[in-house]
Protein backbone atom coordinates (compact mmCIF):
# COMPACT_ATOMS: atom_id res chain seq x y z
CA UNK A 1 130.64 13.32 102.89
CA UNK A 2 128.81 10.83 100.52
CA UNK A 3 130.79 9.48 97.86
CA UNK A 4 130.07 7.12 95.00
CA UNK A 5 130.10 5.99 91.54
CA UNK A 6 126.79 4.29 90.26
CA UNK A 7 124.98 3.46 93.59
CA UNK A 8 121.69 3.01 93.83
CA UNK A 9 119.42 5.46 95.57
CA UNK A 10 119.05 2.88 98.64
CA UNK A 11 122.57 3.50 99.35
CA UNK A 12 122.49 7.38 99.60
CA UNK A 13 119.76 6.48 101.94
CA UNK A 14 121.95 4.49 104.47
CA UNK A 15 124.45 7.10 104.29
CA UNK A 16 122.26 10.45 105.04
CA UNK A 17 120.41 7.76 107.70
CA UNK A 18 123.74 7.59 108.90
CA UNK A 19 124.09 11.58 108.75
CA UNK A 20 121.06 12.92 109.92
CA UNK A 21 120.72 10.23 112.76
CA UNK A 22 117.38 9.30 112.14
CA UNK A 23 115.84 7.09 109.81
CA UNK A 24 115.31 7.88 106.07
CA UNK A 25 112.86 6.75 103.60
CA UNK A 26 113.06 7.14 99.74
CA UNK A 27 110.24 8.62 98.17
CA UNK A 28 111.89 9.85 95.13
CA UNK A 29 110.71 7.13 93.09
CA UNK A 30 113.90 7.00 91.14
CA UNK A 31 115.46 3.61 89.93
CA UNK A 32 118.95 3.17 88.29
CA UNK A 33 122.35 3.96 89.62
CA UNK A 34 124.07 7.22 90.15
CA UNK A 35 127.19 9.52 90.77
CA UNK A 36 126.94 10.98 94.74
CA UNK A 37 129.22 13.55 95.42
CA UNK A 38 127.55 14.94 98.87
CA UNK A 39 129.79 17.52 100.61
CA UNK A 40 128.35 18.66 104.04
CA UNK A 41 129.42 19.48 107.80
CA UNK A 42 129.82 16.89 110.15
CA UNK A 43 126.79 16.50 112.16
CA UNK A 44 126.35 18.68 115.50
CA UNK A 45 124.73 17.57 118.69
CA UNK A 46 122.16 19.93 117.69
CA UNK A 47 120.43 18.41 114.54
CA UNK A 48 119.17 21.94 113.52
CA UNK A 49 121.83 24.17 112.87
CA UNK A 50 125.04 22.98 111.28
CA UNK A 51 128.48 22.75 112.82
CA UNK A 52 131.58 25.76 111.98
CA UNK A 53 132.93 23.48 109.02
CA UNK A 54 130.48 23.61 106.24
CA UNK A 55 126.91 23.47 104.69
CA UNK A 56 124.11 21.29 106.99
CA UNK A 57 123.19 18.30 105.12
CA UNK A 58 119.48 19.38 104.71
CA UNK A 59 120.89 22.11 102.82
CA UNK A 60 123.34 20.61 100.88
CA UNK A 61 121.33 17.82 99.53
CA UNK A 62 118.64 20.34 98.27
CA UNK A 63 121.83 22.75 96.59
CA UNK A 64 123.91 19.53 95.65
CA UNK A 65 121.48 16.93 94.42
CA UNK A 66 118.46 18.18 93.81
CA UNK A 67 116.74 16.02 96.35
CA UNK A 68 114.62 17.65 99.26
CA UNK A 69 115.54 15.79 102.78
CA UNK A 70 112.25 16.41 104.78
CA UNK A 71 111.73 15.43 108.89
CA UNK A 72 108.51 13.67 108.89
CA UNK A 73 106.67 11.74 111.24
CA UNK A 74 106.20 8.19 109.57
CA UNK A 75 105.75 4.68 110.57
CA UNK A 76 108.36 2.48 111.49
CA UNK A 77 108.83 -1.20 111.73
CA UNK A 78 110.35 -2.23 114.87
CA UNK A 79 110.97 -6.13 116.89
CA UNK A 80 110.40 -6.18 120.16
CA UNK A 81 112.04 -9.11 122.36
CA UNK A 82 110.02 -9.43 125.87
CA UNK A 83 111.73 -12.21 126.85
CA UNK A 84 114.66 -14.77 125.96
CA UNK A 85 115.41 -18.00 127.65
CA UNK A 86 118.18 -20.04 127.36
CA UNK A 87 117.46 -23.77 125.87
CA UNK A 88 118.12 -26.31 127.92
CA UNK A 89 120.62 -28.72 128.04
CA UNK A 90 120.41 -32.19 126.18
């Protein structure tokens, strides 16, 4: 479940990133704050069919929001650390 009164659209991000597992960009374009009322099962092991207790949350942002949540293969920005060394002492 999502809930909120006048978030932004970044913050329904973080919490279907949070749902879905994976991470989610917004391309809806949309600016301003909103309502989120987002009712959908708790995530399975198996991201593509939803657990006994409700409505997947693919399908319940599409009925719910209005919003299509896509899987896409996409870019992502990532740090990698080869090494670290500790400093030395003075």
């Amino acid at each position: 479940m999502i809930l909120g009164g006048a978030i932004p659209i970044s913050d329904l991000v973080k919490g279907l990133a949070f749902a879905v597992r994976a991470p989610v960009t917004d391309r809806t374009g949309l600016a301003g704050l909103f309502d989120v009322d987002l009712k959908y099962a708790s995530p399975s092991t198996d991201l593509a069919a939803p657990s006994s207790d409700g409505v997947y949350v693919f399908t319940a942002v599409q009925e719910q929001l209005g919003l299509k949540l896509e899987r896409d293969k996409g870019t992502l920005e990532v740090l990698v650390v080869d090494a670290i060394t500790r400093p030395s002492p003075n």
